[in-house]
N, C-alpha and C. Protein backbone atom coordinates (compact mmCIF):
# COMPACT_ATOMS: atom_id res chain seq x y z
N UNK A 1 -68.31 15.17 8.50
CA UNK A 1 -68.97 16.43 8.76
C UNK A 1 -68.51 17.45 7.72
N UNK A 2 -69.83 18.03 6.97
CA UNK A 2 -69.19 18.79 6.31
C UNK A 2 -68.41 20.32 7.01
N UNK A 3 -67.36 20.83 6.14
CA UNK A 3 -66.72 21.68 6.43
C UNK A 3 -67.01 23.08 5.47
N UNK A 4 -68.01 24.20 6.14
CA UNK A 4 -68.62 25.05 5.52
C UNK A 4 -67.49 26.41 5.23
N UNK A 5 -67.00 26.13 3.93
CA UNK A 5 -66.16 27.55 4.29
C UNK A 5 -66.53 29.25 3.69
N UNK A 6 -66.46 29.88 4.65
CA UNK A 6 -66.62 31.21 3.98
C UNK A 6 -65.83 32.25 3.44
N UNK A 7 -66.40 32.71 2.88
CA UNK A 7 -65.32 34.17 2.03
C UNK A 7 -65.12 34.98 2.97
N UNK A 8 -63.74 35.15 3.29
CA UNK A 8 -63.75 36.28 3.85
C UNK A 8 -62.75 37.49 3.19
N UNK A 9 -63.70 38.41 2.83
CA UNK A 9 -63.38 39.73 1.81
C UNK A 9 -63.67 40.70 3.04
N UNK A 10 -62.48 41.05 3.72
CA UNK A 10 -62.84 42.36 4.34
C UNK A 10 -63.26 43.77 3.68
N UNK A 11 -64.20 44.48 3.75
CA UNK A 11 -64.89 45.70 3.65
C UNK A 11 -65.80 44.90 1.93
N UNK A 12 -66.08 43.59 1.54
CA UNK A 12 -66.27 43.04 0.80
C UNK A 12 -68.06 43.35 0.71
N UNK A 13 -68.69 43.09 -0.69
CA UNK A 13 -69.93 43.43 -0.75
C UNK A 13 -70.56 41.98 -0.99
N UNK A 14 -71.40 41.25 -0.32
CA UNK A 14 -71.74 40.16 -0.22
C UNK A 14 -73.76 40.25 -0.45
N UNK A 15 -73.85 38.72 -0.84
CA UNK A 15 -74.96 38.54 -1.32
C UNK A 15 -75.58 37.34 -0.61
N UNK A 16 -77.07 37.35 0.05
CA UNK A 16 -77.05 36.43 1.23
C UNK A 16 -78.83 35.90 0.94
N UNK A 17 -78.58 34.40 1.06
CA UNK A 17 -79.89 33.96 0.93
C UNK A 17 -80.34 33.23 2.51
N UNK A 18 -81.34 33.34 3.39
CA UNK A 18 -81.49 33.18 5.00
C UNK A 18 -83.15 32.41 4.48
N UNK A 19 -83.17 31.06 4.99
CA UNK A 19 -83.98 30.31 5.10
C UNK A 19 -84.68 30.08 6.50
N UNK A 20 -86.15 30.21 6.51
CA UNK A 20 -86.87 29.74 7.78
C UNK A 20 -86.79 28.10 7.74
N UNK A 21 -86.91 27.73 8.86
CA UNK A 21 -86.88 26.03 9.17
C UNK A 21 -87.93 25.35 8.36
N UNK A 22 -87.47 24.54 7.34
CA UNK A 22 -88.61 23.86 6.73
C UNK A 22 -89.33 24.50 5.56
N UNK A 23 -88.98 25.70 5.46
CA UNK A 23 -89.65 26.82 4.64
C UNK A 23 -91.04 27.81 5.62
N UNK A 24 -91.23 27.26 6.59
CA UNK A 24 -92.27 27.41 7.00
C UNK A 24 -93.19 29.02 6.52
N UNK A 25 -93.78 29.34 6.14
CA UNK A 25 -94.20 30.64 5.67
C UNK A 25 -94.32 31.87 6.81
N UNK A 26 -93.44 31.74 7.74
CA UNK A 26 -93.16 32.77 8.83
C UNK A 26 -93.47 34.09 8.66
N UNK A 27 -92.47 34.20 7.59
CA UNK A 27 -92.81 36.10 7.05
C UNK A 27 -94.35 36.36 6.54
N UNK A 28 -95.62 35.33 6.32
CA UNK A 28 -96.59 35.91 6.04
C UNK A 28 -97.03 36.95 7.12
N UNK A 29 -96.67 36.96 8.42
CA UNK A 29 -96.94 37.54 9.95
C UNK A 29 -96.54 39.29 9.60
N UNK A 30 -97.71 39.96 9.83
CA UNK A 30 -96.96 41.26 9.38
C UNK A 30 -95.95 41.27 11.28
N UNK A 31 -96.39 40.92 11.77
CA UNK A 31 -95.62 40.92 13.10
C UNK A 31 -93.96 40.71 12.91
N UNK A 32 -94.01 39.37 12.33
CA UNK A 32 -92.94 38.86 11.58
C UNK A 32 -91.77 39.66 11.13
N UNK A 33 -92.74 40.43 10.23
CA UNK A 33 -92.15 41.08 9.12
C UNK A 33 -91.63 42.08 9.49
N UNK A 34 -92.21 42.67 10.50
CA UNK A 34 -91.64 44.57 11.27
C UNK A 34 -90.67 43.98 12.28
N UNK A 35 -90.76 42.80 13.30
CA UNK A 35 -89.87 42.62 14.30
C UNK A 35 -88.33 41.75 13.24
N UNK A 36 -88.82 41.30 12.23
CA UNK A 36 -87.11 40.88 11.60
C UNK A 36 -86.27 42.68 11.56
N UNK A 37 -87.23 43.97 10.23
CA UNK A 37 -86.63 44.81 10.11
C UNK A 37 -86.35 45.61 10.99
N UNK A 38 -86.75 45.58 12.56
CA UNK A 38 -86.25 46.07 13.44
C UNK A 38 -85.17 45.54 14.22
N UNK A 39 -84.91 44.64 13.67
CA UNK A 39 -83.65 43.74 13.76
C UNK A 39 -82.71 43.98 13.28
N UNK A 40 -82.92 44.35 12.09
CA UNK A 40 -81.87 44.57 10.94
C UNK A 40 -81.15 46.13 10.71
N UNK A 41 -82.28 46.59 11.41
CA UNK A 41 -81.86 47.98 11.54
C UNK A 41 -81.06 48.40 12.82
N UNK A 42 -81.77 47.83 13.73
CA UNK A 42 -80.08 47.80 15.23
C UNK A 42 -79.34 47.40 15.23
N UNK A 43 -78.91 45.95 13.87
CA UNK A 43 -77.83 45.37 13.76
C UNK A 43 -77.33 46.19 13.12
N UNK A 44 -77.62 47.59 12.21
CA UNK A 44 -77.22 47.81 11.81
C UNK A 44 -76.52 49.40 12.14
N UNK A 45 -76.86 49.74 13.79
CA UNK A 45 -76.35 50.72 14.55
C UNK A 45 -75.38 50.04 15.44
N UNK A 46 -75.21 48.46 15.70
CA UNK A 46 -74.61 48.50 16.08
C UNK A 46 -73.20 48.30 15.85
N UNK A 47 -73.21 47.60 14.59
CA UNK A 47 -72.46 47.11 13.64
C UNK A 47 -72.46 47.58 12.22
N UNK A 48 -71.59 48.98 11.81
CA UNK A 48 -71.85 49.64 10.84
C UNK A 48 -72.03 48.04 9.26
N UNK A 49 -72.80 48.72 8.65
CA UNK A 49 -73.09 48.26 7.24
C UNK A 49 -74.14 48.41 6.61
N UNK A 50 -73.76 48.78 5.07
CA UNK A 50 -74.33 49.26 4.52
C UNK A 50 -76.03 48.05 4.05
N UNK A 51 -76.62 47.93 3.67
CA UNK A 51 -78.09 47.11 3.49
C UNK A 51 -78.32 48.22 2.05
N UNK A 52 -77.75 47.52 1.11
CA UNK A 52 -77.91 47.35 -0.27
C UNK A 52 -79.49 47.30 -0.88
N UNK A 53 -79.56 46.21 -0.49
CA UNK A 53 -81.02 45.43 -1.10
C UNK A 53 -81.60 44.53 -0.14
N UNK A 54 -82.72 44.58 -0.28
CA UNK A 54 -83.50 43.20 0.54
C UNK A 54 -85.22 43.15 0.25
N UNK A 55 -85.09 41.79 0.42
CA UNK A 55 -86.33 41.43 -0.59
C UNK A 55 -86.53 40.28 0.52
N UNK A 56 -87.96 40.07 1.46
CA UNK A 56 -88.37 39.28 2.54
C UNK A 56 -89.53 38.69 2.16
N UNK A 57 -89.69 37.64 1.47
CA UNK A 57 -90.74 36.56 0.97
C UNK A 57 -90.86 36.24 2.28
N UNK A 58 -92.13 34.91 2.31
CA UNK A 58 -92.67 34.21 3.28
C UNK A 58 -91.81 33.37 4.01
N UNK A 59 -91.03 32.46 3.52
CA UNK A 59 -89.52 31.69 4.11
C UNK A 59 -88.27 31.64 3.87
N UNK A 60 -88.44 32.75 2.94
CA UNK A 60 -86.66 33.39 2.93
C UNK A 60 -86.61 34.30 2.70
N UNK A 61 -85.28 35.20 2.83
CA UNK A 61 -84.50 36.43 2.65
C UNK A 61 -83.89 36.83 1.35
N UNK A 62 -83.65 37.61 0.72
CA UNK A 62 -82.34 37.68 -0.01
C UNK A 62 -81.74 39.06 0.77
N UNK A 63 -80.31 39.46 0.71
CA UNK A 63 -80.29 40.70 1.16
C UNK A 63 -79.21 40.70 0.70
N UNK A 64 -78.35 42.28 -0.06
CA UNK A 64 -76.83 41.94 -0.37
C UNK A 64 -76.45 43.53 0.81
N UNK A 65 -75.47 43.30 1.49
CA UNK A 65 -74.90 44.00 2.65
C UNK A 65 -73.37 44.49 1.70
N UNK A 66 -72.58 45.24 1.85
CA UNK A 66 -71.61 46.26 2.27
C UNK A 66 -70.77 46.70 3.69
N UNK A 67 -70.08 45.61 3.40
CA UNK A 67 -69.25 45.93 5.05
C UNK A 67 -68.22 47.05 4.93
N UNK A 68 -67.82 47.61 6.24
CA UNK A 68 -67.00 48.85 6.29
C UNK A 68 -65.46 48.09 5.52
N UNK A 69 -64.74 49.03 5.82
CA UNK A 69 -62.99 48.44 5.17
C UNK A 69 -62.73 47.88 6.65
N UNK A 70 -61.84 46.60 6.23
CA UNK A 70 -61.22 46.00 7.23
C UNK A 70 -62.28 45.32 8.11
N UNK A 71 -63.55 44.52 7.15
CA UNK A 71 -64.55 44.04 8.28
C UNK A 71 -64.91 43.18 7.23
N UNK A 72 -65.12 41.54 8.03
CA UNK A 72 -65.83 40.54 7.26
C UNK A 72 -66.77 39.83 7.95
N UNK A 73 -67.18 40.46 9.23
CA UNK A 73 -67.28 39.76 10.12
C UNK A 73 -69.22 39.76 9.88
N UNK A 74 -69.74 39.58 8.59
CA UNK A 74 -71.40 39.42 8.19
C UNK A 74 -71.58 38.02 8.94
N UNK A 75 -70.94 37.11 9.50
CA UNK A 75 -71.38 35.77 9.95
C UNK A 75 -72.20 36.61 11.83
N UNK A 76 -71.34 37.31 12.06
CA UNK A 76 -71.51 37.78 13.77
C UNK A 76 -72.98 38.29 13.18
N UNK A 77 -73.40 39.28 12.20
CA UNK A 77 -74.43 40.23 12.08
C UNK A 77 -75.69 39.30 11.90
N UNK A 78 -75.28 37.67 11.07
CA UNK A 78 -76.32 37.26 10.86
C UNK A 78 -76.97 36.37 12.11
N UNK A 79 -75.92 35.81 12.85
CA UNK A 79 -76.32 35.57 13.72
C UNK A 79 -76.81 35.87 14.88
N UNK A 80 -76.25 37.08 15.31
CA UNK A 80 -76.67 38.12 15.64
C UNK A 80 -78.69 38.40 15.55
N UNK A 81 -78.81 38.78 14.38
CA UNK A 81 -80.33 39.07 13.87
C UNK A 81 -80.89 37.67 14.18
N UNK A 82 -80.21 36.37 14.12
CA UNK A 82 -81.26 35.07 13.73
C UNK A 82 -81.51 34.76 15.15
N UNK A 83 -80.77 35.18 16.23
CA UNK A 83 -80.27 34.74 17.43
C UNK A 83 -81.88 35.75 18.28
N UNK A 84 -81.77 36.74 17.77
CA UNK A 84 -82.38 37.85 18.45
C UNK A 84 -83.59 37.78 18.13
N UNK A 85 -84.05 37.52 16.65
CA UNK A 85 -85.47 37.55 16.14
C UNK A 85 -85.52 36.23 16.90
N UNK A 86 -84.99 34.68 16.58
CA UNK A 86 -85.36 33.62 17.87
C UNK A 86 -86.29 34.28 19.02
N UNK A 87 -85.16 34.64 19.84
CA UNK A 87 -85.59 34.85 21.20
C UNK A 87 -87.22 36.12 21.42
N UNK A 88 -86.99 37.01 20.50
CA UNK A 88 -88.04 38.15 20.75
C UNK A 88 -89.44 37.17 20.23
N UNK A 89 -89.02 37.11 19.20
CA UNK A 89 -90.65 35.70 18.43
C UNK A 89 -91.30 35.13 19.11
N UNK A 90 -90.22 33.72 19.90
CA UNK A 90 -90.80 33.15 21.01
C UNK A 90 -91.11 33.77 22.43
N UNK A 91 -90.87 35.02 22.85
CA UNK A 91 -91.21 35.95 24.03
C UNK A 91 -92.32 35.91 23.96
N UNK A 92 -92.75 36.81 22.30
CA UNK A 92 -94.00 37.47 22.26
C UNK A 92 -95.58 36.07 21.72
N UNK A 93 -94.91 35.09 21.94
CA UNK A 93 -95.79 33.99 21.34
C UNK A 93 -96.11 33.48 20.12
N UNK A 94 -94.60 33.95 19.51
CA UNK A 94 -94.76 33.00 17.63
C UNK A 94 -94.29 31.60 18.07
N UNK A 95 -94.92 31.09 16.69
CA UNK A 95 -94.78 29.56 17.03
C UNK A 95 -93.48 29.57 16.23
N UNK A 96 -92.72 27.77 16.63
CA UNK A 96 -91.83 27.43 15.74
C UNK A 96 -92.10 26.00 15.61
N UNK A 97 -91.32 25.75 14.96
CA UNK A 97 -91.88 23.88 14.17
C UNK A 97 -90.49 23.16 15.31
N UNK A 98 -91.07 22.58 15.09
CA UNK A 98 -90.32 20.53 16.05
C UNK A 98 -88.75 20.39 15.29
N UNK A 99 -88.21 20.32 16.21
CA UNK A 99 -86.20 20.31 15.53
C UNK A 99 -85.99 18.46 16.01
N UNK A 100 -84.92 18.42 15.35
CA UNK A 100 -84.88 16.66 15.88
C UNK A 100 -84.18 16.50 16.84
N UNK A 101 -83.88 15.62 17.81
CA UNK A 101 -83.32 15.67 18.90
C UNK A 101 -81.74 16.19 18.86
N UNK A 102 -81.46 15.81 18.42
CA UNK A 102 -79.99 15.86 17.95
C UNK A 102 -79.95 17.99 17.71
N UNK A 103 -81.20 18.40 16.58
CA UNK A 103 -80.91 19.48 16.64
C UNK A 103 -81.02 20.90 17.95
N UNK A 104 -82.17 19.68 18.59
CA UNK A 104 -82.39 20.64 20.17
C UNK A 104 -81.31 20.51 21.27
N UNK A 105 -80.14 19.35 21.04
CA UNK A 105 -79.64 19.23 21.91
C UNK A 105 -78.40 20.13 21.46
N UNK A 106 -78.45 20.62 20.62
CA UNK A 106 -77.08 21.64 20.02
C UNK A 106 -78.27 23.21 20.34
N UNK A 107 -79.37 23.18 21.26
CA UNK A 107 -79.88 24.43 21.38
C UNK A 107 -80.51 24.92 20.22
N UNK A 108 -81.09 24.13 19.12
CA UNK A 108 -81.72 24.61 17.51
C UNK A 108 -82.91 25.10 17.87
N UNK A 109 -83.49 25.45 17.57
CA UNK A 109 -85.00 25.95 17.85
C UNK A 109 -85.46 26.23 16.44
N UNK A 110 -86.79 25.96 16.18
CA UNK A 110 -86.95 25.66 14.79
C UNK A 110 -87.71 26.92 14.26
N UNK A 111 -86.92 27.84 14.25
CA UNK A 111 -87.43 29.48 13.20
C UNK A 111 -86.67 29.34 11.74
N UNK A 112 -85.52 29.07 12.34
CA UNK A 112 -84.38 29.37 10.45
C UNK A 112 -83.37 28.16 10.49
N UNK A 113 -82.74 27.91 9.25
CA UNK A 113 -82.07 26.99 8.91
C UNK A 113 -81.12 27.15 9.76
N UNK A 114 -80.24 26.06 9.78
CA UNK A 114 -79.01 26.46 9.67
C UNK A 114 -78.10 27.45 9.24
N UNK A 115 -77.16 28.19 9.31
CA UNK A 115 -76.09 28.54 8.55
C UNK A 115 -77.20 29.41 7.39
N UNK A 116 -76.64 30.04 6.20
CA UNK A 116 -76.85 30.77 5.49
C UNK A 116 -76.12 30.49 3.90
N UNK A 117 -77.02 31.02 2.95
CA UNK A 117 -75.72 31.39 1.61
C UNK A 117 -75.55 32.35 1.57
N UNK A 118 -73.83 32.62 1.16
CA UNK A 118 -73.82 33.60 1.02
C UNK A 118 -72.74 33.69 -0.78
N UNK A 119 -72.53 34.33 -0.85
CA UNK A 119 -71.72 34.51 -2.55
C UNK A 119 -71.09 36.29 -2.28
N UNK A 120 -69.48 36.64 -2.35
CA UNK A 120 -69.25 37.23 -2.46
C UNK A 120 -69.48 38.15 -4.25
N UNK A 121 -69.91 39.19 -4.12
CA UNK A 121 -70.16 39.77 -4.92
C UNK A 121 -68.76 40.08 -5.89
N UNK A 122 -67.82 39.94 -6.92
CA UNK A 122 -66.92 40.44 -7.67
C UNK A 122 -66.95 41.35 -8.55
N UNK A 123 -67.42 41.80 -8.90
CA UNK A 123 -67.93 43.13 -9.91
C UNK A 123 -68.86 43.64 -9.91
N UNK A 124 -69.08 44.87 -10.88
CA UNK A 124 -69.90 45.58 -10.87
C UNK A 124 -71.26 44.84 -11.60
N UNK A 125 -71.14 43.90 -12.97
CA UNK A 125 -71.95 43.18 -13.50
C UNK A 125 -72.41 41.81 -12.49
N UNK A 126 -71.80 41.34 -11.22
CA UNK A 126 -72.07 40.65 -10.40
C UNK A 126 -73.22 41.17 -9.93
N UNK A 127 -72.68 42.26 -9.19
CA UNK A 127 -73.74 42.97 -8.40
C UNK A 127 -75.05 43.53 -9.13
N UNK A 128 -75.03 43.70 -10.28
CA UNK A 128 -76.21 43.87 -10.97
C UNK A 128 -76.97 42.85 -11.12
N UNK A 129 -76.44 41.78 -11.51
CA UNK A 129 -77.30 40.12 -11.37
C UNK A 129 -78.24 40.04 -10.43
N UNK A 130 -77.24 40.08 -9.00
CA UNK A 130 -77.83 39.59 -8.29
C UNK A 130 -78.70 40.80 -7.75
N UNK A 131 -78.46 41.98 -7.65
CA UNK A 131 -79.67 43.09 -7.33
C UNK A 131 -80.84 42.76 -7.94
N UNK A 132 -80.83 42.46 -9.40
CA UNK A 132 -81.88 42.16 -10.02
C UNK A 132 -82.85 41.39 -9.98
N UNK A 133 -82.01 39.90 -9.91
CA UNK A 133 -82.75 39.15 -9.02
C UNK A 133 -83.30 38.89 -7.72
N UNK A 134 -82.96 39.74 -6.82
CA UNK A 134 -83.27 40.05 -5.55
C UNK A 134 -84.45 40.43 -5.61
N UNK A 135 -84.67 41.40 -6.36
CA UNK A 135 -85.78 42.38 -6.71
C UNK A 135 -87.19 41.51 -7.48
N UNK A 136 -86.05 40.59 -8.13
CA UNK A 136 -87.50 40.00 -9.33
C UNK A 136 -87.61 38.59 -8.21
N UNK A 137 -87.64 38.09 -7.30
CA UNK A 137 -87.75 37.25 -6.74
C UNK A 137 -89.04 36.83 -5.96
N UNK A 138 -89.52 38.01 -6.11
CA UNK A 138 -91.33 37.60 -5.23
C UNK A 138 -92.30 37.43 -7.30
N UNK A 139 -91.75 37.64 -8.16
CA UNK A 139 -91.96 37.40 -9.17
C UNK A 139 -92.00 35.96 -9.47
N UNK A 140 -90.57 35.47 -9.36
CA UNK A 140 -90.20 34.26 -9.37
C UNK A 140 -91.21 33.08 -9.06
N UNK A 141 -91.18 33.59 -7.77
CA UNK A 141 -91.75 32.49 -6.91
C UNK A 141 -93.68 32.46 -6.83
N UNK A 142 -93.82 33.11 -8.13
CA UNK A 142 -95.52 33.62 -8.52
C UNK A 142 -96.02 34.26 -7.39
N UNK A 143 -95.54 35.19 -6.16
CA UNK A 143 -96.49 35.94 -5.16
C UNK A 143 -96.71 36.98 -5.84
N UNK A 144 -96.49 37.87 -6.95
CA UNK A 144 -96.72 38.83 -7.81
C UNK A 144 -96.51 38.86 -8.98
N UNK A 145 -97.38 39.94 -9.91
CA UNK A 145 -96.83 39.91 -11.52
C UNK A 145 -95.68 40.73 -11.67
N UNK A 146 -95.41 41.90 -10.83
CA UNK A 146 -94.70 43.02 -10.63
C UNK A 146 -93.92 43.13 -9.52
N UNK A 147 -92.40 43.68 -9.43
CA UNK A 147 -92.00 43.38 -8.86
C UNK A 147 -92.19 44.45 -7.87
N UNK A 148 -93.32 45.71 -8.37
CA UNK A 148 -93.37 47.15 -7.60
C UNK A 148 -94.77 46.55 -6.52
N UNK A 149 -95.42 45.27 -6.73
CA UNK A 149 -96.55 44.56 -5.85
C UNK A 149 -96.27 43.98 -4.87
N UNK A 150 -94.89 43.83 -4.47
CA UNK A 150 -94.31 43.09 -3.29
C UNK A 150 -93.82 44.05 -2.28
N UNK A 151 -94.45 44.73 -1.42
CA UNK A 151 -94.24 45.47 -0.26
C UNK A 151 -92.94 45.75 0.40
N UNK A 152 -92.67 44.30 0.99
CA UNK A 152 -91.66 43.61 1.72
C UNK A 152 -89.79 43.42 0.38
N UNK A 153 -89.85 44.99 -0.33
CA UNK A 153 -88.58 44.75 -0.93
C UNK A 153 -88.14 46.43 -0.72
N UNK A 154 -86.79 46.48 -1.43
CA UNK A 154 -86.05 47.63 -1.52
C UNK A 154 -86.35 48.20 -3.05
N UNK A 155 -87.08 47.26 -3.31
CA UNK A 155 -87.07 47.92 -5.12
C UNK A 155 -87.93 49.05 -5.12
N UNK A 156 -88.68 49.65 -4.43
CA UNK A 156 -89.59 50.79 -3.88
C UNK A 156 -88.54 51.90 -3.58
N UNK A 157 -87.25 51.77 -2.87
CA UNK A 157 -86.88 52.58 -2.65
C UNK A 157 -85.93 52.78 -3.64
N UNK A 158 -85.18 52.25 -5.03
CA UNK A 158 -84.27 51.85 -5.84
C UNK A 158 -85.40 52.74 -7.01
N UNK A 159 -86.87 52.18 -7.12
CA UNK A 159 -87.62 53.25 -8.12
C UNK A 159 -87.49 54.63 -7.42
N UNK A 160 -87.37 55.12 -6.51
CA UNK A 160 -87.67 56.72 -6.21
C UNK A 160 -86.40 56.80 -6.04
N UNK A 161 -85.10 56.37 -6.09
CA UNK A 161 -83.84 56.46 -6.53
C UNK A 161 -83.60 56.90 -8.07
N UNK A 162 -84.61 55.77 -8.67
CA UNK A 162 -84.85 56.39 -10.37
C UNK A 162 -83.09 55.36 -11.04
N UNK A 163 -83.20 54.11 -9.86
CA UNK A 163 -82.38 53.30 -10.62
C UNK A 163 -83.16 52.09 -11.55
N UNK A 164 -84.63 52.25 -11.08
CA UNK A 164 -85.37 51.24 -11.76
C UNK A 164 -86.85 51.83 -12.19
N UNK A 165 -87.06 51.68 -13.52
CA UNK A 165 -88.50 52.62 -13.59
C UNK A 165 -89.26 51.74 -12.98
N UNK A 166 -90.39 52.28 -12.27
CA UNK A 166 -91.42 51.55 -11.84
C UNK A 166 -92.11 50.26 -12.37
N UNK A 167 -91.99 50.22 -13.84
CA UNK A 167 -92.72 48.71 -14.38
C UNK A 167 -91.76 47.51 -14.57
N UNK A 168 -90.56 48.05 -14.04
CA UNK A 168 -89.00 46.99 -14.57
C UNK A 168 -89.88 45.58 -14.24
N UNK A 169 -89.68 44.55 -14.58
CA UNK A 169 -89.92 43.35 -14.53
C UNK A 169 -91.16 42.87 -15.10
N UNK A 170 -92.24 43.82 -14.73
CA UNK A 170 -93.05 43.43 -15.38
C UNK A 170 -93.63 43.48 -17.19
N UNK A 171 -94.04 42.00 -17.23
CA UNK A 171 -94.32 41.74 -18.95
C UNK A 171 -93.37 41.28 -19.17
N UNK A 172 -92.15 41.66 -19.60
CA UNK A 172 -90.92 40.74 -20.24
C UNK A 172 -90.24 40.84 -18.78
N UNK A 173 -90.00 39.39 -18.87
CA UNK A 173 -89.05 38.61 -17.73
C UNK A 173 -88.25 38.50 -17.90
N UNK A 174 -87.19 39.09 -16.75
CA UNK A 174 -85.44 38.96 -17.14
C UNK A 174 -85.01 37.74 -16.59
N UNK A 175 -85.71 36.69 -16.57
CA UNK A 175 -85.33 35.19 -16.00
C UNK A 175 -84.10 34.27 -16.40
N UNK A 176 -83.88 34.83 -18.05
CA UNK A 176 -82.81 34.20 -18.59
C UNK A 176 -81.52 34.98 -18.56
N UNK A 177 -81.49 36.02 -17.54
CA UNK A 177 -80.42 36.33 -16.65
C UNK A 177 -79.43 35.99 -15.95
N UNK A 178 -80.96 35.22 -15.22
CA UNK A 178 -80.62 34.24 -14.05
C UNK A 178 -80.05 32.96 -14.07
N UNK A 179 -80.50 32.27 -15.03
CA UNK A 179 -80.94 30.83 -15.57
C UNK A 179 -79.45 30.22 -14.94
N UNK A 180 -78.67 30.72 -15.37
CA UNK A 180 -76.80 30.56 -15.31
C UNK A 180 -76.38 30.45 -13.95
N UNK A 181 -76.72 31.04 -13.21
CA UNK A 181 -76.38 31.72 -11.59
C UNK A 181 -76.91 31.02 -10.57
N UNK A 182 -76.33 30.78 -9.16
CA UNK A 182 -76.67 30.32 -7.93
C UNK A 182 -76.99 31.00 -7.41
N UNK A 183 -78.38 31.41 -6.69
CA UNK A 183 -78.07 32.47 -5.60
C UNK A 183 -78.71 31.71 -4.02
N UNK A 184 -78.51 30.06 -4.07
CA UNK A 184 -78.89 29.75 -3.26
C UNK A 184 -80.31 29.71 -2.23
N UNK A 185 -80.84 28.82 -3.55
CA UNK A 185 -82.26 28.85 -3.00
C UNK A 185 -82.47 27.10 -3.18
């Protein structure tokens, strides 16, 4: 059995990739899409931290979080959100896909993977990587030419910050950025 270990960097700035079961294209649901960020936002009254970035494609996440000092505890928050969007989804009548026996008998229910990636962030040029790519990631994956065409990101709020001009990504691709890097997809 593998043995999954995590970083634990108290008040540490972390970088997190969250898979639906199978890939399934879940987040196309604008339903989907408002009941995850209302998720994310009580997890995030109830459990101070900061929400950096986030970028919500059709079957995955990226998001990089900011925990307080003296807190590592992003495993409780994610489960937390995966635990909660579960249960509210299937209330209100979203579907989920078929788990294998083995995974229903450990209680799996088939919305999101397993477990999560995550990559503690180490510097300031870390954290630029991976912001970047966060951002250029509905690019990536051809759902847009631009990364200001993808609704469902923070890079909207990062341009009226005036940390990114509005056309960043688009036309020349910062892909060979990336090329080097895991961010667990």
């Amino acid at each position: 059995m593998p043995n999954y270990r995590r970083a634990r960097v108290p008040g540490g700035t972390f970088f997190f990739t969250v898979v639906t079961h199978r890939r399934q294209p879940l987040f196309e649901s604008p339903v989907a899409q408002s009941l995850l960020g209302s998720l994310l936002r009580r997890c995030q009254l109830r459990w101070l931290f900061t929400v950096n970035a986030v970028v919500l494609l059709p079957d995955h996440l990226h998001a990089i979080w900011s925990l307080p000092p003296g807190d590592n505890a992003y495993s409780r928050r994610w489960g937390w959100i995966k635990k909660s969007f579960t249960q509210a989804w299937l209330q209100i009548g979203g579907e989920e896909l078929s788990v294998s026996a083995a995974r229903a008998k450990e209680g799996r229910r088939g919305i999101w993977q397993p477990r999560l990636w995550e990559h503690t962030l180490e510097d300031d040029g870390d954290f630029d990587r991976h912001f970047d790519y966060l951002h250029y990631n509905p690019v990536k994956h051809d759902l847009v030419r631009r990364p200001r065409d993808w609704p469902a990101s923070s890079f909207h709020r990062w341009v009226r910050a005036g940390v990114y001009d509005r056309d960043w990504g688009a036309g020349v691709e910062p892909r060979t950025r990336f090329e080097e890097s895991n961010f667990g997809e």
